[in-house]
PDB file of N, CA and C in Angstrom:
ATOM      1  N   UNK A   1     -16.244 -22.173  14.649  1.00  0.00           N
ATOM      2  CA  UNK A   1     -15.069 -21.963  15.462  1.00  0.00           C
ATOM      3  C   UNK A   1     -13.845 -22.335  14.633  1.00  0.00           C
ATOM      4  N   UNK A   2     -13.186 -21.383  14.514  1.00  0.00           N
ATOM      5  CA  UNK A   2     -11.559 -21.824  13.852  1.00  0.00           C
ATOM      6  C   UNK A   2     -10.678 -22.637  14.437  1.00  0.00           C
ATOM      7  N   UNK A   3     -10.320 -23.503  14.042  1.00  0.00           N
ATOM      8  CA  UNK A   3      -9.279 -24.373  14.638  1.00  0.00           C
ATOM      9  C   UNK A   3      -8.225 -24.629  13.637  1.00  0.00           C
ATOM     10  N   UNK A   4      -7.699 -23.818  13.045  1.00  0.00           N
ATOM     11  CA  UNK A   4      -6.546 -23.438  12.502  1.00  0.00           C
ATOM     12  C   UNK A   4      -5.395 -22.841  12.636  1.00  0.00           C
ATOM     13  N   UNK A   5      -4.272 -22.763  11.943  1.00  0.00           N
ATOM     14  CA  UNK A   5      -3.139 -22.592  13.151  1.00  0.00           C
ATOM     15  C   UNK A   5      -2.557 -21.076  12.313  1.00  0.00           C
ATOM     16  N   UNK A   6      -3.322 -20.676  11.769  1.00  0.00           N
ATOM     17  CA  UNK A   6      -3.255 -19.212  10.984  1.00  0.00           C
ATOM     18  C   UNK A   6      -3.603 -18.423  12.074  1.00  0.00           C
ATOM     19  N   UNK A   7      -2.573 -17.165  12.351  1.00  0.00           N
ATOM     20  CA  UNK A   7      -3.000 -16.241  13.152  1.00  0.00           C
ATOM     21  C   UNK A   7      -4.257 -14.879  12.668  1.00  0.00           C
ATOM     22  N   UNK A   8      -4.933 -14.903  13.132  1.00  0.00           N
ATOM     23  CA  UNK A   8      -6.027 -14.059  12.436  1.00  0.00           C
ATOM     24  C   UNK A   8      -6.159 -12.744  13.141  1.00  0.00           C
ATOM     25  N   UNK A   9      -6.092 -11.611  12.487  1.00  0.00           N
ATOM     26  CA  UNK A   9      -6.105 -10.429  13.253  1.00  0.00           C
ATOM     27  C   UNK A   9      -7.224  -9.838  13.751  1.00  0.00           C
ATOM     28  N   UNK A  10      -8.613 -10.197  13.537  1.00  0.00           N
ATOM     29  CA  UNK A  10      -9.746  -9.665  14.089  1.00  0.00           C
ATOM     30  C   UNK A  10     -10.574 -11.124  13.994  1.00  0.00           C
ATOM     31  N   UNK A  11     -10.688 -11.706  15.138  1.00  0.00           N
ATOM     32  CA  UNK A  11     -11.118 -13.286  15.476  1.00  0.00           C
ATOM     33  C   UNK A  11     -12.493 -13.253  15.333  1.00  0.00           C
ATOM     34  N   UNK A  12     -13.306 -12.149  15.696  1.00  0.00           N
ATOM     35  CA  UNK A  12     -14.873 -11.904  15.950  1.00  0.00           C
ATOM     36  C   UNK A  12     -15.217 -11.239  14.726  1.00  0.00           C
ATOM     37  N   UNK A  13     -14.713 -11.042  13.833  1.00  0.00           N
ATOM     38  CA  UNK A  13     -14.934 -10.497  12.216  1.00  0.00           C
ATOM     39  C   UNK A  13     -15.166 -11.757  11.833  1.00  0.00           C
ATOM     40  N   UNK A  14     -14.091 -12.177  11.978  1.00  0.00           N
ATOM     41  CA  UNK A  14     -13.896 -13.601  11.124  1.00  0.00           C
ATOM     42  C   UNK A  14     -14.634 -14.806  11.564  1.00  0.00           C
ATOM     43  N   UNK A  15     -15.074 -15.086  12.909  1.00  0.00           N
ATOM     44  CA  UNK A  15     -16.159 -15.993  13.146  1.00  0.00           C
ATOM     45  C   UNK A  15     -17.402 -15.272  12.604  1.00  0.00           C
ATOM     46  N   UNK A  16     -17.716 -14.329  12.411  1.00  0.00           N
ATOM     47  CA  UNK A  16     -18.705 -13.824  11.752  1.00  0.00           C
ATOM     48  C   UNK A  16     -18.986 -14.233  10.305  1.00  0.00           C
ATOM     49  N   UNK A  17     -17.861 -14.079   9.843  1.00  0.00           N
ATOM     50  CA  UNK A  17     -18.182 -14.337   8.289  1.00  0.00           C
ATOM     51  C   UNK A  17     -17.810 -15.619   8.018  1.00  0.00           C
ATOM     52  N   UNK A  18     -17.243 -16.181   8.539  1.00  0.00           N
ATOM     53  CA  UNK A  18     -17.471 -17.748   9.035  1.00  0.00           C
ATOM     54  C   UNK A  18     -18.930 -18.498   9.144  1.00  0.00           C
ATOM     55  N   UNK A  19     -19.633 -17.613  10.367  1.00  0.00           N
ATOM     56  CA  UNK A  19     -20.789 -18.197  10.284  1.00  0.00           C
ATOM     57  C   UNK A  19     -21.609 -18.739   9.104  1.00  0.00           C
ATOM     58  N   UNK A  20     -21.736 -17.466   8.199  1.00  0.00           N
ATOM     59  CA  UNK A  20     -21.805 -17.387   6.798  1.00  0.00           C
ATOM     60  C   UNK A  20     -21.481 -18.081   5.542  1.00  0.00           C
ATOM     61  N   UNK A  21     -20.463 -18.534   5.480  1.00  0.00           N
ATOM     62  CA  UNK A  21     -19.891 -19.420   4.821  1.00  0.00           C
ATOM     63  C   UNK A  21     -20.060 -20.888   5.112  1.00  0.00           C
ATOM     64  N   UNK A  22     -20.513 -21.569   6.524  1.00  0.00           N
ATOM     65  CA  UNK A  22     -20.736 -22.351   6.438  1.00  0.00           C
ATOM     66  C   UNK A  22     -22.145 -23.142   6.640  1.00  0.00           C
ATOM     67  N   UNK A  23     -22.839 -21.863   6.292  1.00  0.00           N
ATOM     68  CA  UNK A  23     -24.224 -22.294   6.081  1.00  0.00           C
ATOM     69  C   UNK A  23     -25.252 -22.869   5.196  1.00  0.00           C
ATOM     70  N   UNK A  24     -23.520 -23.309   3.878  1.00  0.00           N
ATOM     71  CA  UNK A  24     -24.348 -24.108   2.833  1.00  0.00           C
ATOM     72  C   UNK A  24     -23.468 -25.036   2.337  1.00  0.00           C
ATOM     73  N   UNK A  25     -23.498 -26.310   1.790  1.00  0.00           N
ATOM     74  CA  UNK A  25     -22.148 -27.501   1.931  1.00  0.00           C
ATOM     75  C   UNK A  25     -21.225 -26.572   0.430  1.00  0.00           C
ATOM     76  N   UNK A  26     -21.816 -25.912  -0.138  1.00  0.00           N
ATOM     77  CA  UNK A  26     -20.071 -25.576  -1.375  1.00  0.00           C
ATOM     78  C   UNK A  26     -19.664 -25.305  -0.288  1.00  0.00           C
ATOM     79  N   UNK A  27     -20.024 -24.015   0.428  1.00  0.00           N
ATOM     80  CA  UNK A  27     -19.301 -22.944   0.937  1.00  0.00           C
ATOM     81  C   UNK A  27     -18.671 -23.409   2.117  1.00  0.00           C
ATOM     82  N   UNK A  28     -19.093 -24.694   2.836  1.00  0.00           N
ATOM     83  CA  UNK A  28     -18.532 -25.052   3.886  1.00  0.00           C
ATOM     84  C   UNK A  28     -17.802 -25.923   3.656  1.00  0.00           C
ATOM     85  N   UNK A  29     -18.004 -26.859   2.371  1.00  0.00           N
ATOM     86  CA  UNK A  29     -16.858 -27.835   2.111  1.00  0.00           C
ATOM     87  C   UNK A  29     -15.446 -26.706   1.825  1.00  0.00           C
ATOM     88  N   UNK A  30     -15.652 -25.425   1.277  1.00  0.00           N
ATOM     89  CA  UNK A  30     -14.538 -25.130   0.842  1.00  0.00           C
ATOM     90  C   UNK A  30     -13.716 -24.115   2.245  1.00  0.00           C
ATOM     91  N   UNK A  31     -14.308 -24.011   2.707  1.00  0.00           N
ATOM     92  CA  UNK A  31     -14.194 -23.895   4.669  1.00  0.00           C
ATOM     93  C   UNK A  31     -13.667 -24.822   5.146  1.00  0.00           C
ATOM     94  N   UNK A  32     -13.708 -25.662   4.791  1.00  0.00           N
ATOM     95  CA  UNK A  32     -13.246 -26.974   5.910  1.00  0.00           C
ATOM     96  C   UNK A  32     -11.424 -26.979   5.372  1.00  0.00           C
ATOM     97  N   UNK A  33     -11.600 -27.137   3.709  1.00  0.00           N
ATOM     98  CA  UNK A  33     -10.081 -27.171   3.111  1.00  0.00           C
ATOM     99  C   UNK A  33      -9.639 -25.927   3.402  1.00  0.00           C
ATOM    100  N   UNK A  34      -9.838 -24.991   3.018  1.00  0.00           N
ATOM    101  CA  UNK A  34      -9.294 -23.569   3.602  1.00  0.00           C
ATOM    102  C   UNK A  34      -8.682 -23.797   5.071  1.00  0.00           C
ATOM    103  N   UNK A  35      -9.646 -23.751   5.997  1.00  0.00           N
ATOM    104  CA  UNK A  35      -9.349 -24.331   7.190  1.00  0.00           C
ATOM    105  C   UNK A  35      -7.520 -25.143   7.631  1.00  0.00           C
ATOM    106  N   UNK A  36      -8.430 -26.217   6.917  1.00  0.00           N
ATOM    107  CA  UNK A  36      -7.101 -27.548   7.494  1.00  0.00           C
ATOM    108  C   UNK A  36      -6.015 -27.377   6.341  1.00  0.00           C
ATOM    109  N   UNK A  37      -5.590 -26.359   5.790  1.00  0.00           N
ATOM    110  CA  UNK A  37      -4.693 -25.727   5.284  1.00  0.00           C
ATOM    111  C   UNK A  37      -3.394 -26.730   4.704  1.00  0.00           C
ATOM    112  N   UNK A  38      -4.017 -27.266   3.611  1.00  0.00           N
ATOM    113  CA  UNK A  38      -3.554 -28.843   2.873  1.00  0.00           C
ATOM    114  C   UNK A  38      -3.308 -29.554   3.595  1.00  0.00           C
ATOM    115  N   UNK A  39      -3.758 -30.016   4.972  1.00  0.00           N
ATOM    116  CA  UNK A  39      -3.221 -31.200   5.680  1.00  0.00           C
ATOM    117  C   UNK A  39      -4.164 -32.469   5.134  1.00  0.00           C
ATOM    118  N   UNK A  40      -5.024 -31.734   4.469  1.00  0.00           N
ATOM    119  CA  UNK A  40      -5.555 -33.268   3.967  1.00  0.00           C
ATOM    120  C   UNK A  40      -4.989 -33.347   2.296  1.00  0.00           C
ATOM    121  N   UNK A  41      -4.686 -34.252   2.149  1.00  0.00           N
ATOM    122  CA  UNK A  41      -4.118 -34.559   0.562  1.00  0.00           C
ATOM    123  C   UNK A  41      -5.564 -34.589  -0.381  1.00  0.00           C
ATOM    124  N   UNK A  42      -5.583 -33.812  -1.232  1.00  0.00           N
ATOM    125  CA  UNK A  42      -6.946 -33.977  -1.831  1.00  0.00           C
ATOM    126  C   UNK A  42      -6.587 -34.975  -3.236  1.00  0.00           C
ATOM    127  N   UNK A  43      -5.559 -35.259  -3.355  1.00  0.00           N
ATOM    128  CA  UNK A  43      -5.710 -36.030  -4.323  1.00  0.00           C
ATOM    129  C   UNK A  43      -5.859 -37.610  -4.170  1.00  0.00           C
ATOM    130  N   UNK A  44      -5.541 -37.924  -2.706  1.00  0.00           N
ATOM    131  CA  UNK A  44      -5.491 -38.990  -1.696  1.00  0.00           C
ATOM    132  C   UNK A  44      -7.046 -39.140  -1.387  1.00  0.00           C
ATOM    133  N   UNK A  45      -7.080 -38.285  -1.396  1.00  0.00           N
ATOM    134  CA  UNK A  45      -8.899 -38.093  -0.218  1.00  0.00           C
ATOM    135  C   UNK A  45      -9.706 -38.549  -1.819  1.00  0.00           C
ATOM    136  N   UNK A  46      -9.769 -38.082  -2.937  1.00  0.00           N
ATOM    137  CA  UNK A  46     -10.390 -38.274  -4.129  1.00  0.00           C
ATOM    138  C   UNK A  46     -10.158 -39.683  -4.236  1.00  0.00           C
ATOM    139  N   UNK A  47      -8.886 -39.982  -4.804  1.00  0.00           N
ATOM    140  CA  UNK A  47      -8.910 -41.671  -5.312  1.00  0.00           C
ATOM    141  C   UNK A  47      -8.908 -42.794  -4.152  1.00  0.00           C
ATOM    142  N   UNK A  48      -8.900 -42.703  -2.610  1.00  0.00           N
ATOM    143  CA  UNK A  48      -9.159 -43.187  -1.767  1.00  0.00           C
ATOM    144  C   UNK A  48     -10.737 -43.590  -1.218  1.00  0.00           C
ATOM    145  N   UNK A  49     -11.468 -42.368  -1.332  1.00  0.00           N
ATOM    146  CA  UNK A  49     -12.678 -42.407  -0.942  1.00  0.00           C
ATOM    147  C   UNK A  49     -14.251 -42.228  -1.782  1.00  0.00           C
ATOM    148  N   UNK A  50     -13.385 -41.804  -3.240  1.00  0.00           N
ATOM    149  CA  UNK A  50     -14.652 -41.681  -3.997  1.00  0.00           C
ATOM    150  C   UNK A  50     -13.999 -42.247  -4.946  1.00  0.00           C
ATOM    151  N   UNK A  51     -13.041 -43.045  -5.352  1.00  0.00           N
ATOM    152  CA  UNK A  51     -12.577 -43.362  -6.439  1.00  0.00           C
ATOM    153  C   UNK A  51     -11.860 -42.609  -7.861  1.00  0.00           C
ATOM    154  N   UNK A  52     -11.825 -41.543  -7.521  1.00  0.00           N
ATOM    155  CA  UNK A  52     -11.908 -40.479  -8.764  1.00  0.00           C
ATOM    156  C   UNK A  52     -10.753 -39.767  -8.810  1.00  0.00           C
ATOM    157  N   UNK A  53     -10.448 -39.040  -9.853  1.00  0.00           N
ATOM    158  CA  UNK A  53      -9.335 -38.233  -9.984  1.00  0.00           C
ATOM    159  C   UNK A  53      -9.169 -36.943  -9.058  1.00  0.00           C
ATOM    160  N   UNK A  54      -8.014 -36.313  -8.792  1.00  0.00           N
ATOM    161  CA  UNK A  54      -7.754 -35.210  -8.038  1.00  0.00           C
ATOM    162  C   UNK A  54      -8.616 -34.020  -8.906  1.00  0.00           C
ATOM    163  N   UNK A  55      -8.470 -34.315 -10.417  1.00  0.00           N
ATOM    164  CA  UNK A  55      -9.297 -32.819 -10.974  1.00  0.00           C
ATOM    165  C   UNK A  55     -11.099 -33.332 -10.989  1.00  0.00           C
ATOM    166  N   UNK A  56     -11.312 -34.389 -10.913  1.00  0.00           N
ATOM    167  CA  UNK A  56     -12.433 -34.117 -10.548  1.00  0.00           C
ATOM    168  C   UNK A  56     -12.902 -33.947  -9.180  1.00  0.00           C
ATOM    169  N   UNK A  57     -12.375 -34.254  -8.189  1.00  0.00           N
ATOM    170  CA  UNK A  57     -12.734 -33.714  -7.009  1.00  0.00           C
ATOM    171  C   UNK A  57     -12.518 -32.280  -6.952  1.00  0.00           C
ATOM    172  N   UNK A  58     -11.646 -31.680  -7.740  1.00  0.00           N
ATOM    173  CA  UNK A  58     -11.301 -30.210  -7.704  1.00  0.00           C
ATOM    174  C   UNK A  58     -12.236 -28.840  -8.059  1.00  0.00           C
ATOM    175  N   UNK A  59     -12.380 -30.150  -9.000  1.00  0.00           N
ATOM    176  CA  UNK A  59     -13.660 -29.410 -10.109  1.00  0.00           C
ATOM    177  C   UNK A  59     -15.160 -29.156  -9.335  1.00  0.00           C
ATOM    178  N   UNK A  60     -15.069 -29.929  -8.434  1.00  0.00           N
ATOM    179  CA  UNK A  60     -16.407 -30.218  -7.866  1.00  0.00           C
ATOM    180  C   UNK A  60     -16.701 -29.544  -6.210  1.00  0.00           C
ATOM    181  N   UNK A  61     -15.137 -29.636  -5.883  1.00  0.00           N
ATOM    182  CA  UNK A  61     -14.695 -28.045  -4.612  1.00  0.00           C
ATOM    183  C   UNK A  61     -15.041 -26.789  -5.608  1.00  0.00           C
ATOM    184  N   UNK A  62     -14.563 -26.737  -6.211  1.00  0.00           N
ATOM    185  CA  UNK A  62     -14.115 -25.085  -6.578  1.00  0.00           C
ATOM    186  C   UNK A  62     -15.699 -24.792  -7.672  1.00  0.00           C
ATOM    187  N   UNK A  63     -16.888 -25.639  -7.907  1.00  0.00           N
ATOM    188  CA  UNK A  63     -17.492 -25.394  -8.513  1.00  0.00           C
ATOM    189  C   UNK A  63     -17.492 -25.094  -9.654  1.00  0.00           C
ATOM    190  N   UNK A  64     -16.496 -25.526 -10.799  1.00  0.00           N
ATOM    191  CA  UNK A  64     -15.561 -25.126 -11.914  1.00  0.00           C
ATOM    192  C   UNK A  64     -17.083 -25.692 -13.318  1.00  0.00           C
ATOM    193  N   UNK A  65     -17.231 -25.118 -14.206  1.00  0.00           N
ATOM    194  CA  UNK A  65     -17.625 -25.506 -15.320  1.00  0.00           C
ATOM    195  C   UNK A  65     -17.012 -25.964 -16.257  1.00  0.00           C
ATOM    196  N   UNK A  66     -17.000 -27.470 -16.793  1.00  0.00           N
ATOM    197  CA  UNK A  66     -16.509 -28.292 -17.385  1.00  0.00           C
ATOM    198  C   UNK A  66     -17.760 -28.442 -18.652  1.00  0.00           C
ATOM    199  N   UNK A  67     -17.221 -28.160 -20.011  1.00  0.00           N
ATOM    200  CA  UNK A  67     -18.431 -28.185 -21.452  1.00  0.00           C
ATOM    201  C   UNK A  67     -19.331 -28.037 -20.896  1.00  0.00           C
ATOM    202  N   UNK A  68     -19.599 -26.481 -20.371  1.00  0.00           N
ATOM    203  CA  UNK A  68     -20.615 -25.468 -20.100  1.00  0.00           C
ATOM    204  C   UNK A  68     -22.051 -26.168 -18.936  1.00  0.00           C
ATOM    205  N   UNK A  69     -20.839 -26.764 -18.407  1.00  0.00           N
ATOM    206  CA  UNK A  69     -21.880 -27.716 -17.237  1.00  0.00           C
ATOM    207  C   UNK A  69     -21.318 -27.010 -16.036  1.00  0.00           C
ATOM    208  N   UNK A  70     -21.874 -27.134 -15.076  1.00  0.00           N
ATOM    209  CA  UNK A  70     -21.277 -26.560 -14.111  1.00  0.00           C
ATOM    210  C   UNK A  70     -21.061 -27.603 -12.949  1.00  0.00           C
ATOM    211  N   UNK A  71     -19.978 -28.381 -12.630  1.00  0.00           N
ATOM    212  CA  UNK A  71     -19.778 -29.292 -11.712  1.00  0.00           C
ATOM    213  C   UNK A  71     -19.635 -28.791 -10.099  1.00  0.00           C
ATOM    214  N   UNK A  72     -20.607 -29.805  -9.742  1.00  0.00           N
ATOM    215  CA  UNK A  72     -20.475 -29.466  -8.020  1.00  0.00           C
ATOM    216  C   UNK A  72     -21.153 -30.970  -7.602  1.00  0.00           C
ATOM    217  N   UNK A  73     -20.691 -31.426  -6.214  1.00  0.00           N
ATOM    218  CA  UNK A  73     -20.896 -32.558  -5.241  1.00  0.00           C
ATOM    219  C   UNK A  73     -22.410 -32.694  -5.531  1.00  0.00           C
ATOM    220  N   UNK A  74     -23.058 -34.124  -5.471  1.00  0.00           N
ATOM    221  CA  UNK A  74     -24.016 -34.434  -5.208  1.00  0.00           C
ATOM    222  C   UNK A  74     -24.642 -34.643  -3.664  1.00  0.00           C
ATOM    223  N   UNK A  75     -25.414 -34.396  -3.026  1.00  0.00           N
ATOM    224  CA  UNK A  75     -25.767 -34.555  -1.437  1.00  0.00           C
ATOM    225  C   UNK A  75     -25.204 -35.745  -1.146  1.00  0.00           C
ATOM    226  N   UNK A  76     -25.085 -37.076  -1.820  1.00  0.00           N
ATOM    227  CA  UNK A  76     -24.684 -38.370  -1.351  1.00  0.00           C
ATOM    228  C   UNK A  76     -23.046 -38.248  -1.650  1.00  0.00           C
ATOM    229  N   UNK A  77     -22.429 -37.121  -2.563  1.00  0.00           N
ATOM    230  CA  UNK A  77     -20.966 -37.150  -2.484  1.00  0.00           C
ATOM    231  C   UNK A  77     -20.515 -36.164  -0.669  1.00  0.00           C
ATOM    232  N   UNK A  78     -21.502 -35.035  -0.918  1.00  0.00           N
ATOM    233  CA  UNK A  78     -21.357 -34.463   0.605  1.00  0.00           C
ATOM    234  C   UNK A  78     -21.474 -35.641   1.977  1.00  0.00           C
ATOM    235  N   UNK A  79     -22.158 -36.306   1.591  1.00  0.00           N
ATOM    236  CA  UNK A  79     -22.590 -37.258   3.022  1.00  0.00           C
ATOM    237  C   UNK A  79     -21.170 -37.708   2.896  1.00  0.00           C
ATOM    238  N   UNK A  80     -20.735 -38.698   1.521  1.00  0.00           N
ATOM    239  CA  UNK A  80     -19.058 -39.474   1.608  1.00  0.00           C
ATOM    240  C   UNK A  80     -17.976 -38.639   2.076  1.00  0.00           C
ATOM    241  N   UNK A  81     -18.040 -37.335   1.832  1.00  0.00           N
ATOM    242  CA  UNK A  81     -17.165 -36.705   2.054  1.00  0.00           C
ATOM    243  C   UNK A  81     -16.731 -36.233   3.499  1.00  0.00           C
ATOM    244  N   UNK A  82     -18.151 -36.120   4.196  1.00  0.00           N
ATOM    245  CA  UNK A  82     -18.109 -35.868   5.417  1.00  0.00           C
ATOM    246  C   UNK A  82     -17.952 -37.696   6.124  1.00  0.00           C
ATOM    247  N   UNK A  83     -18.100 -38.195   5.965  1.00  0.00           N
ATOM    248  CA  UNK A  83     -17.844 -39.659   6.172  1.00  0.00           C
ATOM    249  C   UNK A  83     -16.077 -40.148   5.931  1.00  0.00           C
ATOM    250  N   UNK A  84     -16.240 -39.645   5.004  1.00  0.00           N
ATOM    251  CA  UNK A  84     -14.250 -39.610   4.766  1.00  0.00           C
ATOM    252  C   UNK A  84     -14.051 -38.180   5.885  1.00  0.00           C
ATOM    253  N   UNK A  85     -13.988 -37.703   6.278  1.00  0.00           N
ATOM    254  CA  UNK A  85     -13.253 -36.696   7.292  1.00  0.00           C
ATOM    255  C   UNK A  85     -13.431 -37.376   8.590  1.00  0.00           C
ATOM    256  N   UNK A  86     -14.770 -38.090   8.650  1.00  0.00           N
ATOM    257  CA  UNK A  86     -14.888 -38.856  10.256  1.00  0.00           C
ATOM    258  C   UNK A  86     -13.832 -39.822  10.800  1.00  0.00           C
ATOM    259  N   UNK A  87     -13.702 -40.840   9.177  1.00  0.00           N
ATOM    260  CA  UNK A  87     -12.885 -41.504   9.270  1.00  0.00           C
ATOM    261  C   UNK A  87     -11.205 -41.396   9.217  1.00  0.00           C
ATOM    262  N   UNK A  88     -11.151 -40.316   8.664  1.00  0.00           N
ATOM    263  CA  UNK A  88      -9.494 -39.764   8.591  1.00  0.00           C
ATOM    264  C   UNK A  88      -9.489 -39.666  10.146  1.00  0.00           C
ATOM    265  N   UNK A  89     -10.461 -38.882  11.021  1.00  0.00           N
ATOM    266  CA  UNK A  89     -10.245 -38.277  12.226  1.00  0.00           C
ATOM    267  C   UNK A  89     -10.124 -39.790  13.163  1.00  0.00           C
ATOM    268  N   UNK A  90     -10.812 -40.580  13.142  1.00  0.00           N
ATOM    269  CA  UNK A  90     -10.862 -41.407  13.831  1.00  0.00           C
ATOM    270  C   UNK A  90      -9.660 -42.364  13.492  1.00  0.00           C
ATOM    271  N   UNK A  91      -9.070 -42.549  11.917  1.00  0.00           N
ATOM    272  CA  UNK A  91      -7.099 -43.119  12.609  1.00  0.00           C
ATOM    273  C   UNK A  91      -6.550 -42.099  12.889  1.00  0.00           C
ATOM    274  N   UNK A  92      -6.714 -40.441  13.032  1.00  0.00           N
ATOM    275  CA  UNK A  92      -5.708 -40.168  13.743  1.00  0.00           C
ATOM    276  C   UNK A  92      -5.774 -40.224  14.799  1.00  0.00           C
ATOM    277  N   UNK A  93      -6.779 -40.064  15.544  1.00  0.00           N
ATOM    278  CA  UNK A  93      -7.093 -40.384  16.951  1.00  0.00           C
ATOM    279  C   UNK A  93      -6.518 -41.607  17.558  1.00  0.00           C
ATOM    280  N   UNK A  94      -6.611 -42.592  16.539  1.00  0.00           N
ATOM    281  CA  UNK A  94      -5.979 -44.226  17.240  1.00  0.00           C
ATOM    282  C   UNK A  94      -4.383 -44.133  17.086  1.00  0.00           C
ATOM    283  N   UNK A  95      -3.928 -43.522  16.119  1.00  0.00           N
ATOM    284  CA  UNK A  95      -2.939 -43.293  15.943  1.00  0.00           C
ATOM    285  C   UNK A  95      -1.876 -42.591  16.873  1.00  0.00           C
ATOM    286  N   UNK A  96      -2.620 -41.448  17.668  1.00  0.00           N
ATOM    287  CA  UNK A  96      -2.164 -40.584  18.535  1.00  0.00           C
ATOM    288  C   UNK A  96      -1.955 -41.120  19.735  1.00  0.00           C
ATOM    289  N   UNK A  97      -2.984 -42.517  20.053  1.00  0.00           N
ATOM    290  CA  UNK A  97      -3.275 -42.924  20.863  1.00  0.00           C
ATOM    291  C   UNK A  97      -2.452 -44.127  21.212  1.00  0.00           C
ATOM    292  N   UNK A  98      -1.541 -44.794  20.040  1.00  0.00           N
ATOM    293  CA  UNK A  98      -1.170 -45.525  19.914  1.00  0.00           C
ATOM    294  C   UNK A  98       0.597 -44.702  20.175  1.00  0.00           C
ATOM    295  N   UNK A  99       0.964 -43.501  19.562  1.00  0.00           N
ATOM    296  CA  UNK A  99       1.709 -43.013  20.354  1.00  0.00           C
ATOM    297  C   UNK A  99       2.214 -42.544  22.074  1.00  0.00           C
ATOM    298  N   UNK A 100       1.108 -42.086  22.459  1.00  0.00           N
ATOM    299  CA  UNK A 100       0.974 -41.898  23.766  1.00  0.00           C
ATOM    300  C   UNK A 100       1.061 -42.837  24.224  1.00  0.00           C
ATOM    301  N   UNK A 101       1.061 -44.333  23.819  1.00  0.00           N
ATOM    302  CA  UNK A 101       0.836 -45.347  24.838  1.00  0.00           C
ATOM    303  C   UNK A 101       2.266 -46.129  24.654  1.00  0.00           C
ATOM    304  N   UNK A 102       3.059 -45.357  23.729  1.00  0.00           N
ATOM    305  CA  UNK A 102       4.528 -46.122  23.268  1.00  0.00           C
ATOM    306  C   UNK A 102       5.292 -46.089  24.545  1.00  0.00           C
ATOM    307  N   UNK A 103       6.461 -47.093  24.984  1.00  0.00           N
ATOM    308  CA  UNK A 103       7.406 -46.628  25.710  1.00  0.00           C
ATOM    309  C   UNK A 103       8.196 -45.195  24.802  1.00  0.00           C
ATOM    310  N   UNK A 104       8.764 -44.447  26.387  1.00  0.00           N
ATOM    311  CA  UNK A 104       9.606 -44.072  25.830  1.00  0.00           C
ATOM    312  C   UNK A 104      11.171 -44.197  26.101  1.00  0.00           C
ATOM    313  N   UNK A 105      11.582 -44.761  24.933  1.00  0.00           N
ATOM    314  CA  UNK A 105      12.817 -45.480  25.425  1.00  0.00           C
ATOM    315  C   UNK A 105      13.174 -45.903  26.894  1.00  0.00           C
TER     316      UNK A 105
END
């Protein structure tokens, strides 16, 4: 399901090939950023949660070959990664929550 704020001209094409794409973690990690359309800082999300540079997290989205290696996430970087999105979601949630509960003036 899209939850993006891109208007899409054929919605049932595109959940289709959606389906598709996220039926394997490259293709769905790079679904998720596509998706949330830079609202997550990836260079933030890298040295925050895995310790590492923005080009190696980049390298490792985009599946890039670095001295004829071919870099991509390990299953335990997919688990962190999806573990870092839980947790982004859950301060914004407190965060939102912590607005709603502000006076207003």
């Amino acid at each position: 399901m899209y939850l993006g704020k891109r208007e899409i001209l054929n919605l049932a094409e595109y959940e289709e090939r959606r389906k598709k794409c996220i039926e394997y973690k490259p293709d769905a990690t790079v679904t998720a950023f596509s998706e949330l359309e830079d609202i997550i800082n990836k260079s933030q999300l890298a040295k925050q949660y895995f310790g590492k540079s923005q080009s190696w997290f980049s390298q490792r989205l985009n599946g890039c070959t670095v001295l004829k290696k071919s870099m991509a996430f390990k299953e335990e970087e997919y688990r962190k990664l999806a573990e870092a999105f839980r947790d982004i979601a859950k301060r914004l949630i407190a965060h939102a929550d912590e607005i709603d509960a502000a006076k207003f003036e």
